[in-house]
PDB file of N, CA and C in Angstrom:
ATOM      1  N   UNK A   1      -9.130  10.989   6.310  1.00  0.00           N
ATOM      2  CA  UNK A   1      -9.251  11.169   7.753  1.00  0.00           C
ATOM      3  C   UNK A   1      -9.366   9.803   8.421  1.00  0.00           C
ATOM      4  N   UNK A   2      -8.832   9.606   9.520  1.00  0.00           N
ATOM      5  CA  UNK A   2      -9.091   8.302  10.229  1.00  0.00           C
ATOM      6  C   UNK A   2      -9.386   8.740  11.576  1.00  0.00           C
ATOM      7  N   UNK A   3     -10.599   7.566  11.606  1.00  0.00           N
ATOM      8  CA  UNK A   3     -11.525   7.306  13.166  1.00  0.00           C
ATOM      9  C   UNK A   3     -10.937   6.469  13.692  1.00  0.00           C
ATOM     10  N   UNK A   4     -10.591   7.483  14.920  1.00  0.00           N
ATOM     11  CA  UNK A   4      -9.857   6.181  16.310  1.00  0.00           C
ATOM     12  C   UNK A   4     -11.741   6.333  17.270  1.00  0.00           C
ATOM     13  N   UNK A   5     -12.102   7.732  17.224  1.00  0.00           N
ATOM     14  CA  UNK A   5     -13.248   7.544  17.846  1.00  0.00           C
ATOM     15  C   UNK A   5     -14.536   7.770  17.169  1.00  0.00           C
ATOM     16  N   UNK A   6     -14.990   7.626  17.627  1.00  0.00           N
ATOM     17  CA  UNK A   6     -16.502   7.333  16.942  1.00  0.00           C
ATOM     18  C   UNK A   6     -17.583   9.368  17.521  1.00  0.00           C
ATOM     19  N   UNK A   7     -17.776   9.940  16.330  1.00  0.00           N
ATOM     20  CA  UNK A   7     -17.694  11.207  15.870  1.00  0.00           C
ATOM     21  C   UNK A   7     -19.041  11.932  16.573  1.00  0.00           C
ATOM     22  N   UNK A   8     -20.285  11.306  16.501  1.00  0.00           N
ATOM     23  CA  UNK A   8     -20.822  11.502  16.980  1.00  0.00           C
ATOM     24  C   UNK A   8     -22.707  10.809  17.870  1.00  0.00           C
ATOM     25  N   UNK A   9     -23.601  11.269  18.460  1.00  0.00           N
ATOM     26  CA  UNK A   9     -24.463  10.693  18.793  1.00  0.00           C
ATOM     27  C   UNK A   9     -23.997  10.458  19.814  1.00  0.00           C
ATOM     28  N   UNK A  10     -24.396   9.297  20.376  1.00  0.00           N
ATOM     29  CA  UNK A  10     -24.678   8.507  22.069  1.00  0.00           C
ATOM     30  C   UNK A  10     -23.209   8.710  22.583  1.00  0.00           C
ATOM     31  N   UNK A  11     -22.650   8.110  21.580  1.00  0.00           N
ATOM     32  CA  UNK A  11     -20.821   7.313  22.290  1.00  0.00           C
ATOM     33  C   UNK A  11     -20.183   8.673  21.093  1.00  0.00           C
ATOM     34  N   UNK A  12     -20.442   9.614  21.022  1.00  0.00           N
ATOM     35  CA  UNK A  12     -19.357  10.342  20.582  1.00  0.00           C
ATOM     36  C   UNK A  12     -18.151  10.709  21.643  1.00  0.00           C
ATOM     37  N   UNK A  13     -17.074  10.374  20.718  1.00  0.00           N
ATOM     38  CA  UNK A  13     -15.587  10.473  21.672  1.00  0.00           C
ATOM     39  C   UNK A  13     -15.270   9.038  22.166  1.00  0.00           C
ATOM     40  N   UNK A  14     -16.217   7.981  22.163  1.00  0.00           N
ATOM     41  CA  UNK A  14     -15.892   6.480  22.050  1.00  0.00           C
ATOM     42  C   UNK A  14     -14.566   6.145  21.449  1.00  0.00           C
ATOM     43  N   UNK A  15     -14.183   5.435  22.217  1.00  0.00           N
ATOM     44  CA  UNK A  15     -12.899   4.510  20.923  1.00  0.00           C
ATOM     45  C   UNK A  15     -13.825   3.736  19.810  1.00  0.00           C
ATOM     46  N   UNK A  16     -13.619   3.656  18.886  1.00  0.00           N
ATOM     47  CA  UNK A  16     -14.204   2.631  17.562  1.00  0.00           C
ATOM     48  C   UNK A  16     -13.987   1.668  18.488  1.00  0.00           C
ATOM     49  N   UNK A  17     -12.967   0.555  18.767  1.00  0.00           N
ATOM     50  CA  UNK A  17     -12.681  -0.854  19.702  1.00  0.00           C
ATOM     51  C   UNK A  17     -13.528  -0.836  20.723  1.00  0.00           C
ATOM     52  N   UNK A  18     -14.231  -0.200  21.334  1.00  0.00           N
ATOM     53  CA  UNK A  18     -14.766  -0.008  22.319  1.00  0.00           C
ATOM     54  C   UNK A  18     -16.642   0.064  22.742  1.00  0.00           C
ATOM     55  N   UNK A  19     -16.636   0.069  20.844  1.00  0.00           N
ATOM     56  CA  UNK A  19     -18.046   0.486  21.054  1.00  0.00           C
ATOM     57  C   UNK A  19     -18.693  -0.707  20.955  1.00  0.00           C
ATOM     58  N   UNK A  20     -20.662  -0.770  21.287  1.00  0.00           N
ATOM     59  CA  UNK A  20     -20.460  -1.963  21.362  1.00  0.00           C
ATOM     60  C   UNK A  20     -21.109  -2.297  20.314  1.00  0.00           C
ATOM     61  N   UNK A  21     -21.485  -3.799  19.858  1.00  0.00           N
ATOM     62  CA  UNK A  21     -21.260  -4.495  18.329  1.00  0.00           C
ATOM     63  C   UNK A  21     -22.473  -3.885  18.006  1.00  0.00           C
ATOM     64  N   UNK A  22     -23.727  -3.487  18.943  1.00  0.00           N
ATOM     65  CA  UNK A  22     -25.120  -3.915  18.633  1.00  0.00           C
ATOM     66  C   UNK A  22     -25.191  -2.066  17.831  1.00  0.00           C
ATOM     67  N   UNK A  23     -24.353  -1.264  18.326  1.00  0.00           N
ATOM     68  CA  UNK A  23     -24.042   0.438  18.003  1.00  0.00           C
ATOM     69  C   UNK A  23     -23.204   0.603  16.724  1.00  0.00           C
ATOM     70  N   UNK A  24     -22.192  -0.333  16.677  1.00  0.00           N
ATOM     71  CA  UNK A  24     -22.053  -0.483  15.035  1.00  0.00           C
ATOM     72  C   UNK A  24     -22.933  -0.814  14.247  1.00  0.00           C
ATOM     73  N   UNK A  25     -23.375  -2.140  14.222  1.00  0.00           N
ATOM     74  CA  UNK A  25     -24.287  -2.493  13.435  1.00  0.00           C
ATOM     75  C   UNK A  25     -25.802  -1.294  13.101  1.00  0.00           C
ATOM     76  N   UNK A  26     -26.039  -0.702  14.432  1.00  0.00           N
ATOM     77  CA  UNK A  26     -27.221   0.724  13.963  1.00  0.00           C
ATOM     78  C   UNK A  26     -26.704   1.656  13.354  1.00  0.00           C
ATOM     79  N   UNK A  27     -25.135   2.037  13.776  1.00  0.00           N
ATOM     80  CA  UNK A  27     -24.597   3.313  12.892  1.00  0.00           C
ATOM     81  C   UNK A  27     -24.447   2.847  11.268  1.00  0.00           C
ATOM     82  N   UNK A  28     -23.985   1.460  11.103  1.00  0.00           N
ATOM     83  CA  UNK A  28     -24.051   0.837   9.544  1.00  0.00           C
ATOM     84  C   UNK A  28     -24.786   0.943   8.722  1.00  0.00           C
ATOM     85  N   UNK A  29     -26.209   0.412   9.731  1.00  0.00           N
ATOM     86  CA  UNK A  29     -27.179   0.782   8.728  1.00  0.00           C
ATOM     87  C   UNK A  29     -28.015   1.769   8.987  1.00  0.00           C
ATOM     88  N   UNK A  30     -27.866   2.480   9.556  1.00  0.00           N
ATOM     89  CA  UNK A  30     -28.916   3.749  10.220  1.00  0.00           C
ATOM     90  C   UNK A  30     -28.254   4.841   9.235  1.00  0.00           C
ATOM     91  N   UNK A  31     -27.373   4.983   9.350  1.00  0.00           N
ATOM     92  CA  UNK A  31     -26.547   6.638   9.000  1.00  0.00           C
ATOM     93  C   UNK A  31     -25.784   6.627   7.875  1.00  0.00           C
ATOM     94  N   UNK A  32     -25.796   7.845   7.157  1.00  0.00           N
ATOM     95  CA  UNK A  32     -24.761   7.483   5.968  1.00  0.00           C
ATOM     96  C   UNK A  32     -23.757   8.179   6.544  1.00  0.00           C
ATOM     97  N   UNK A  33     -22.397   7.292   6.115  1.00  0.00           N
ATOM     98  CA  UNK A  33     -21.428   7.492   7.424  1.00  0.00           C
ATOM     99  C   UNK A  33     -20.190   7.625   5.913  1.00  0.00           C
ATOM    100  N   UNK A  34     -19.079   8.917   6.459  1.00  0.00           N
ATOM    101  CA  UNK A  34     -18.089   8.913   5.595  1.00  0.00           C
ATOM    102  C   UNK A  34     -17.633   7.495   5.639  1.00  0.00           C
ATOM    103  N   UNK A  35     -16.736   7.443   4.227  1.00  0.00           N
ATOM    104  CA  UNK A  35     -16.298   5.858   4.153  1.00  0.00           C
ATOM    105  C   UNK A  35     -15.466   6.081   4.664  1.00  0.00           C
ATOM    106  N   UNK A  36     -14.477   6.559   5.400  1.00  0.00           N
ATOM    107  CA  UNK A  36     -13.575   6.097   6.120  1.00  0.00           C
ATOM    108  C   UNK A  36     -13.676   5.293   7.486  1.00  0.00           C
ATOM    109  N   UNK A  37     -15.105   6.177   8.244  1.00  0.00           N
ATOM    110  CA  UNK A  37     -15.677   5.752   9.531  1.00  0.00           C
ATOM    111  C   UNK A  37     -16.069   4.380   8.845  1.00  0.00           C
ATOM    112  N   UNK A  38     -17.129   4.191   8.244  1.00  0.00           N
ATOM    113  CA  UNK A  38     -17.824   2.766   7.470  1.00  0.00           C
ATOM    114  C   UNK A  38     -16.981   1.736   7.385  1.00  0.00           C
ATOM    115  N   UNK A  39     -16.003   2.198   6.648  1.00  0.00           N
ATOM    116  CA  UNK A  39     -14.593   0.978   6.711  1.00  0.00           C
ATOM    117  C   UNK A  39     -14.322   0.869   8.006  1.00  0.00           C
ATOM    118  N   UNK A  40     -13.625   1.596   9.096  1.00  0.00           N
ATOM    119  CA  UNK A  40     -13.542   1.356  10.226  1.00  0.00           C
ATOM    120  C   UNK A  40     -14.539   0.369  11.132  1.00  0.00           C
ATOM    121  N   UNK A  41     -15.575   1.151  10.910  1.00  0.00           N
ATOM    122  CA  UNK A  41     -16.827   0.352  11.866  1.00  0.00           C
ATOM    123  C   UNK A  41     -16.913  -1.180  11.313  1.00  0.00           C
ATOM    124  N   UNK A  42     -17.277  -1.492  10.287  1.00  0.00           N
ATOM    125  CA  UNK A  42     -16.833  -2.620   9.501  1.00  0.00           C
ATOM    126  C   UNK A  42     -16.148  -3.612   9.702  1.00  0.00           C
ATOM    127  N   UNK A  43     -14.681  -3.160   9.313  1.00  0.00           N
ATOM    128  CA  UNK A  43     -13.480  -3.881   9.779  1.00  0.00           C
ATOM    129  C   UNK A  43     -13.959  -4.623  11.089  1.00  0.00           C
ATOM    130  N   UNK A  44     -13.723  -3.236  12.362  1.00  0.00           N
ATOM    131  CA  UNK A  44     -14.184  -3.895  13.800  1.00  0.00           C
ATOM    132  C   UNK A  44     -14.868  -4.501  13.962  1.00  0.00           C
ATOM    133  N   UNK A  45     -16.291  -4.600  13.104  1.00  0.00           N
ATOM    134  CA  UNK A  45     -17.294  -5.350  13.570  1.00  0.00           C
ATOM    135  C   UNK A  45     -16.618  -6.810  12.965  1.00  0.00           C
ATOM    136  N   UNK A  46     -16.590  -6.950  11.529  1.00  0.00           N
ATOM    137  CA  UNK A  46     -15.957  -8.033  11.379  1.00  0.00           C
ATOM    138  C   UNK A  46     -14.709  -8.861  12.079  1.00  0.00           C
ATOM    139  N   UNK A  47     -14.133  -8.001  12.401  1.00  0.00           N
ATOM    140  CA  UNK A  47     -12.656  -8.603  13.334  1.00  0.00           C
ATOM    141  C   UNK A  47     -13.388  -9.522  14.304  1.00  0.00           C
ATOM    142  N   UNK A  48     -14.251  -8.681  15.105  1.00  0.00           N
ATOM    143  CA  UNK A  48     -14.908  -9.457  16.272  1.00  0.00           C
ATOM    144  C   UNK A  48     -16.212 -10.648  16.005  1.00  0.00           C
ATOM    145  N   UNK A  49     -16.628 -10.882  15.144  1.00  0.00           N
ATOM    146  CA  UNK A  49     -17.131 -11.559  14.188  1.00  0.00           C
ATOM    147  C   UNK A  49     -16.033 -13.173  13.803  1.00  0.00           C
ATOM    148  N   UNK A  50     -15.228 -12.873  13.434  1.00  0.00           N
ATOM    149  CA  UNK A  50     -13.895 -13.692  12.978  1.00  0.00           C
ATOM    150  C   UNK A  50     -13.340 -14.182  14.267  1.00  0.00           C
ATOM    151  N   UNK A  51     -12.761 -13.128  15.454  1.00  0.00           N
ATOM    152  CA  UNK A  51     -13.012 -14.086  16.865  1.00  0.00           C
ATOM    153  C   UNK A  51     -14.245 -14.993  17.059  1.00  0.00           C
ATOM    154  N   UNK A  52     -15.035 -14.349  17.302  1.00  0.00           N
ATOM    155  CA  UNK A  52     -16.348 -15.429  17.772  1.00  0.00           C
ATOM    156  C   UNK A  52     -16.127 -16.631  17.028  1.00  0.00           C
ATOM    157  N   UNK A  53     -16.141 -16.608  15.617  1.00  0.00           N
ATOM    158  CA  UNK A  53     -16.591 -18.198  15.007  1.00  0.00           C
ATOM    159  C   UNK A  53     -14.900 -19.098  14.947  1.00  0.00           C
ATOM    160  N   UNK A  54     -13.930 -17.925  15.243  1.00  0.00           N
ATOM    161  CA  UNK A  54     -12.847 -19.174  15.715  1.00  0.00           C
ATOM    162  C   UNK A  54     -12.931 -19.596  17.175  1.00  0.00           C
ATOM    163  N   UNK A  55     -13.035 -18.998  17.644  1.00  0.00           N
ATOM    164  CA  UNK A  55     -13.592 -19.367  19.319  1.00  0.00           C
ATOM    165  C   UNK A  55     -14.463 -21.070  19.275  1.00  0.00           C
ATOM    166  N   UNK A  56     -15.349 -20.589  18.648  1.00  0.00           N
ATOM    167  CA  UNK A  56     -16.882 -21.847  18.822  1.00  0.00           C
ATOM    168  C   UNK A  56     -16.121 -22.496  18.211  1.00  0.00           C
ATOM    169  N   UNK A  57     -15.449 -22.394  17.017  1.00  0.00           N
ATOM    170  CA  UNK A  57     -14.924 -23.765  15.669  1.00  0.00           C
ATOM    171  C   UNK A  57     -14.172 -24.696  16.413  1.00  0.00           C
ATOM    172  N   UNK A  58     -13.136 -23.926  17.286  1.00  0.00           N
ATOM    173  CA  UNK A  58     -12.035 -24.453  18.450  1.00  0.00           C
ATOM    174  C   UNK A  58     -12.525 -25.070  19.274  1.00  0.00           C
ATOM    175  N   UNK A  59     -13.770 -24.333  20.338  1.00  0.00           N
ATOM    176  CA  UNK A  59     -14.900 -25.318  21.619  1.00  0.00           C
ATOM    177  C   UNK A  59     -15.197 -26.591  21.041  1.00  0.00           C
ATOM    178  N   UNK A  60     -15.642 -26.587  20.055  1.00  0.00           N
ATOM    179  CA  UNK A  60     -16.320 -27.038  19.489  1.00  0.00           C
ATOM    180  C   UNK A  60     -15.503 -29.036  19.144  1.00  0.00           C
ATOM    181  N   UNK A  61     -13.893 -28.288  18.579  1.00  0.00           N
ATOM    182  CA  UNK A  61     -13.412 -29.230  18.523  1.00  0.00           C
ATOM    183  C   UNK A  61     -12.783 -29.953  19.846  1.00  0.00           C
ATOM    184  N   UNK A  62     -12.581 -29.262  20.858  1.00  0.00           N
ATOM    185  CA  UNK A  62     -11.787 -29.024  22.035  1.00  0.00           C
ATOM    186  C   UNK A  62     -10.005 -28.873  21.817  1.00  0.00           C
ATOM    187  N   UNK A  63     -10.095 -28.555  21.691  1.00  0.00           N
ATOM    188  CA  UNK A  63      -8.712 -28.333  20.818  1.00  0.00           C
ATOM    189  C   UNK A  63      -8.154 -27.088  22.158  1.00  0.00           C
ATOM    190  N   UNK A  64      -7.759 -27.204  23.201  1.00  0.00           N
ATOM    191  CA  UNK A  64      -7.738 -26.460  24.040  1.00  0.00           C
ATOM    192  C   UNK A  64      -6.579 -25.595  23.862  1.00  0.00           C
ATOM    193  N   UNK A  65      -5.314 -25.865  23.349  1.00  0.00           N
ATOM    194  CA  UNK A  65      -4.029 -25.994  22.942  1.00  0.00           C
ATOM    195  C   UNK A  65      -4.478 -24.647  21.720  1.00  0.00           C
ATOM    196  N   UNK A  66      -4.931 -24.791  20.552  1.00  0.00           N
ATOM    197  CA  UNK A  66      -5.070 -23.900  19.587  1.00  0.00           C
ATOM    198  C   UNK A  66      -5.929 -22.701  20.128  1.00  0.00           C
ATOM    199  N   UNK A  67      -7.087 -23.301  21.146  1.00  0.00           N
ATOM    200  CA  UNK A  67      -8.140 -22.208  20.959  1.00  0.00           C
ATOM    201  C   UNK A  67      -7.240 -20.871  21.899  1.00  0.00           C
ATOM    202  N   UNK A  68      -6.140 -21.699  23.112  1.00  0.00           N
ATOM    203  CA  UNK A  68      -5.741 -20.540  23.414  1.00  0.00           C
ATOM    204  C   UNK A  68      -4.596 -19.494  22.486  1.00  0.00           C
ATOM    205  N   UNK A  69      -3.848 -20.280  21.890  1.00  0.00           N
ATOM    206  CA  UNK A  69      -3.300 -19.480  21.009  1.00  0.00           C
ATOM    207  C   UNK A  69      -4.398 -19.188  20.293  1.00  0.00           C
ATOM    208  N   UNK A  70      -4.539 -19.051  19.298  1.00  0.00           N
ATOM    209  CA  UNK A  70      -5.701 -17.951  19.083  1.00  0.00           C
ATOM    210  C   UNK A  70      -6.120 -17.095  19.480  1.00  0.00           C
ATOM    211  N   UNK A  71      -6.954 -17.429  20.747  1.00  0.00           N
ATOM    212  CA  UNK A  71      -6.771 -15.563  21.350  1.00  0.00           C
ATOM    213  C   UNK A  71      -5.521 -15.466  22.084  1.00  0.00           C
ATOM    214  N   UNK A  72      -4.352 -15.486  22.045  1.00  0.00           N
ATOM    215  CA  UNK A  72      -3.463 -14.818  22.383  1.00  0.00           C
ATOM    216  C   UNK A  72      -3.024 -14.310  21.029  1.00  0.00           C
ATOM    217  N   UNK A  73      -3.293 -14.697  20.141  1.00  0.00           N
ATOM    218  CA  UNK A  73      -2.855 -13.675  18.959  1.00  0.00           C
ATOM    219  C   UNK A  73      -3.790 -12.867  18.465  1.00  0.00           C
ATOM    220  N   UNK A  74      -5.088 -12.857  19.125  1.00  0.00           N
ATOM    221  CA  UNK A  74      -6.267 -11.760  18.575  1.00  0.00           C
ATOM    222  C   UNK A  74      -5.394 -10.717  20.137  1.00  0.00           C
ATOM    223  N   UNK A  75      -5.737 -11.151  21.052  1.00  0.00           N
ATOM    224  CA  UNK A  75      -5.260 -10.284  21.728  1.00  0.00           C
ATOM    225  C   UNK A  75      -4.208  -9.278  21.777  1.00  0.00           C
ATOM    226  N   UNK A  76      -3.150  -9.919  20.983  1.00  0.00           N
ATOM    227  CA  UNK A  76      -1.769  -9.302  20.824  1.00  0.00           C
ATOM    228  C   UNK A  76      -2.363  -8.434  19.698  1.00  0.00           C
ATOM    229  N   UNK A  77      -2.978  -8.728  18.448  1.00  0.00           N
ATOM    230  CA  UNK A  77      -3.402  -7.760  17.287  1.00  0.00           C
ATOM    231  C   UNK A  77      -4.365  -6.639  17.879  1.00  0.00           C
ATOM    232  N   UNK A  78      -5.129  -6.335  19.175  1.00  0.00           N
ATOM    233  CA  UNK A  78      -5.899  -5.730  19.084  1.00  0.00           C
ATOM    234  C   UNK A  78      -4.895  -4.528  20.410  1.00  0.00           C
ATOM    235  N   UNK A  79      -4.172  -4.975  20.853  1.00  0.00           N
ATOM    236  CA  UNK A  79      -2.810  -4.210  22.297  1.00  0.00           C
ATOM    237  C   UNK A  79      -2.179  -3.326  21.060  1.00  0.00           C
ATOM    238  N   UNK A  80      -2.060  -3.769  19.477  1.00  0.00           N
ATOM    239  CA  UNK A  80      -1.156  -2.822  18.862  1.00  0.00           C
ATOM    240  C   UNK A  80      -1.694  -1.629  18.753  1.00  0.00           C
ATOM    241  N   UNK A  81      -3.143  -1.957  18.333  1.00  0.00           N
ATOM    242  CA  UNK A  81      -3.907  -0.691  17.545  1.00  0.00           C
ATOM    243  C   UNK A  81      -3.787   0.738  18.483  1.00  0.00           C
TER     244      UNK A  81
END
């Protein structure tokens, strides 16, 4: 089975992309959650996880040129789903 939304509780009928990080992270470890949702929630949380620390790595260097590509290609990966 695959979760586009998130099944039940607060944000049931949520998009998974949509929910927010601090509600993954309680459903992760709060609930025993089929592994399909778990992988899902996961993934997302990590995806957005993997933005953030390329974001700062990029500020960081000023690298203004990369940091925007970068999110134009997180952006473009997240318009497919």
């Amino acid at each position: 089975m695959e979760y586009l939304v998130f099944p039940f509780g607060k944000y049931k009928g949520v998009k998974i992309k949509d929910l927010p990080s601090t509600y993954i992270v309680l459903a992760l470890e709060k609930y025993e959650l089929p592994k399909e949702l778990y992988y899902e929630l996961y993934c997302t949380l990590l995806g957005r996880l993997t933005v953030y620390s390329g974001i700062h790595y990029l500020m960081q260097n000023k690298d203004e040129a990369a940091m925007l590509d970068f999110l134009n290609k997180k952006i473009e990966s997240y318009e497919q789903l």
